[in-house]
Protein backbone atom coordinates (compact mmCIF):
# COMPACT_ATOMS: atom_id res chain seq x y z
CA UNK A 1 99.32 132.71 50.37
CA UNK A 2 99.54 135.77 48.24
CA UNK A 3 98.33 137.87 51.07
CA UNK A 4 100.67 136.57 53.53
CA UNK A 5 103.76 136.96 50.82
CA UNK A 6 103.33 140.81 50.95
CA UNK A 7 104.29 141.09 54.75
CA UNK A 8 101.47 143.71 55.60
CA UNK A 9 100.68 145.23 58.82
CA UNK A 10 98.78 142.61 60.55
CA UNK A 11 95.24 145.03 60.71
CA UNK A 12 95.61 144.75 56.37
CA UNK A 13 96.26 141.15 56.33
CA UNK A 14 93.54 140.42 58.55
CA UNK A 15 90.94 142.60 56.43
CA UNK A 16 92.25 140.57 53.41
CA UNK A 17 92.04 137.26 54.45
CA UNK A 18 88.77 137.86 55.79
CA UNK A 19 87.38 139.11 52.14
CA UNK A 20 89.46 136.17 50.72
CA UNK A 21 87.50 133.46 52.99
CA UNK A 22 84.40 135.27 52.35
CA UNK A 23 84.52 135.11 48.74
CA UNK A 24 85.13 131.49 48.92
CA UNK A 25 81.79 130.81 50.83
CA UNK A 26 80.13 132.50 47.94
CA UNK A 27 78.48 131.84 44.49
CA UNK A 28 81.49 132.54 41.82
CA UNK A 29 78.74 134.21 39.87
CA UNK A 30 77.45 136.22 42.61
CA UNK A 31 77.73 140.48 41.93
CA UNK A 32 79.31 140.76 45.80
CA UNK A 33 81.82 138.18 44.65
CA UNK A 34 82.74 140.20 41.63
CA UNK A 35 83.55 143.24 43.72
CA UNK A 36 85.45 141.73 46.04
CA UNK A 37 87.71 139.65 43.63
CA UNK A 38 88.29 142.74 41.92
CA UNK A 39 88.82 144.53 45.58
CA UNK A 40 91.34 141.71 45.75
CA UNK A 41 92.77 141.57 42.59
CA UNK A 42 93.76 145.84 42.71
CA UNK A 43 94.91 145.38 46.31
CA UNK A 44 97.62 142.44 45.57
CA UNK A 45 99.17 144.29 42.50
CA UNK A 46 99.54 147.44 44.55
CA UNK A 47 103.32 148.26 45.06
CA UNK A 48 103.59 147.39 48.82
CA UNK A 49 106.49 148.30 51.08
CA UNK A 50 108.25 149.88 47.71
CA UNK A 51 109.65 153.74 48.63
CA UNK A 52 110.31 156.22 46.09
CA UNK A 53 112.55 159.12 46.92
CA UNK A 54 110.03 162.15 46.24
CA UNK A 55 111.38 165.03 44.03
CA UNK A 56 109.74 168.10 45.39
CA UNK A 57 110.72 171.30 42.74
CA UNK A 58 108.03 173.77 43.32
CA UNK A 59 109.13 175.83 40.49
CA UNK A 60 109.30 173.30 37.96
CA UNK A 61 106.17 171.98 38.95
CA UNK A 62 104.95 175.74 38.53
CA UNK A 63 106.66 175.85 35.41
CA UNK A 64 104.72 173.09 33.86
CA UNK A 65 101.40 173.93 35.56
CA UNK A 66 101.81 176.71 33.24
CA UNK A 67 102.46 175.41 30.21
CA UNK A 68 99.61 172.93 30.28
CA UNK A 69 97.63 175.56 31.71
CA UNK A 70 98.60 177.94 28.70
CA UNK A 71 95.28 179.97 27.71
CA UNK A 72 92.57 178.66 29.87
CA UNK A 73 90.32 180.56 31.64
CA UNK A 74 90.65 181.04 35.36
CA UNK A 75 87.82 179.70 37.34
């Protein structure tokens, strides 16, 4: 239900239903179903379909590379 809330393409919701039935076919205490409830778990709480409007300032980026930068040595 979760899955299907998000309104993903339907390749992604596919791949995560699949994982979702998979893990419920397996032993809770089974290492492959920690993975992929974690898999799950990082994938839900990702911001999906939210845009940011990018700030691209290459000189104040530059300008802060350089400060943090201050002093070390080149490699």
């Amino acid at each position: 239900e979760k899955i299907r809330a998000l309104n993903l393409s339907e390749e992604i919701t596919e791949k995560l239903v699949g994982e979702a039935q998979k893990l419920v076919k397996m032993s809770y205490s089974s290492q492959e179903a920690g993975v992929i409830r974690g898999y799950l778990d990082t994938v839900l709480e990702l911001p999906w379909n939210v845009y940011t409007k990018d700030k691209l300032d290459i000189d104040k980026v530059q300008k802060q590379l350089d400060k943090d930068h201050y002093g070390l040595k080149k490699v």
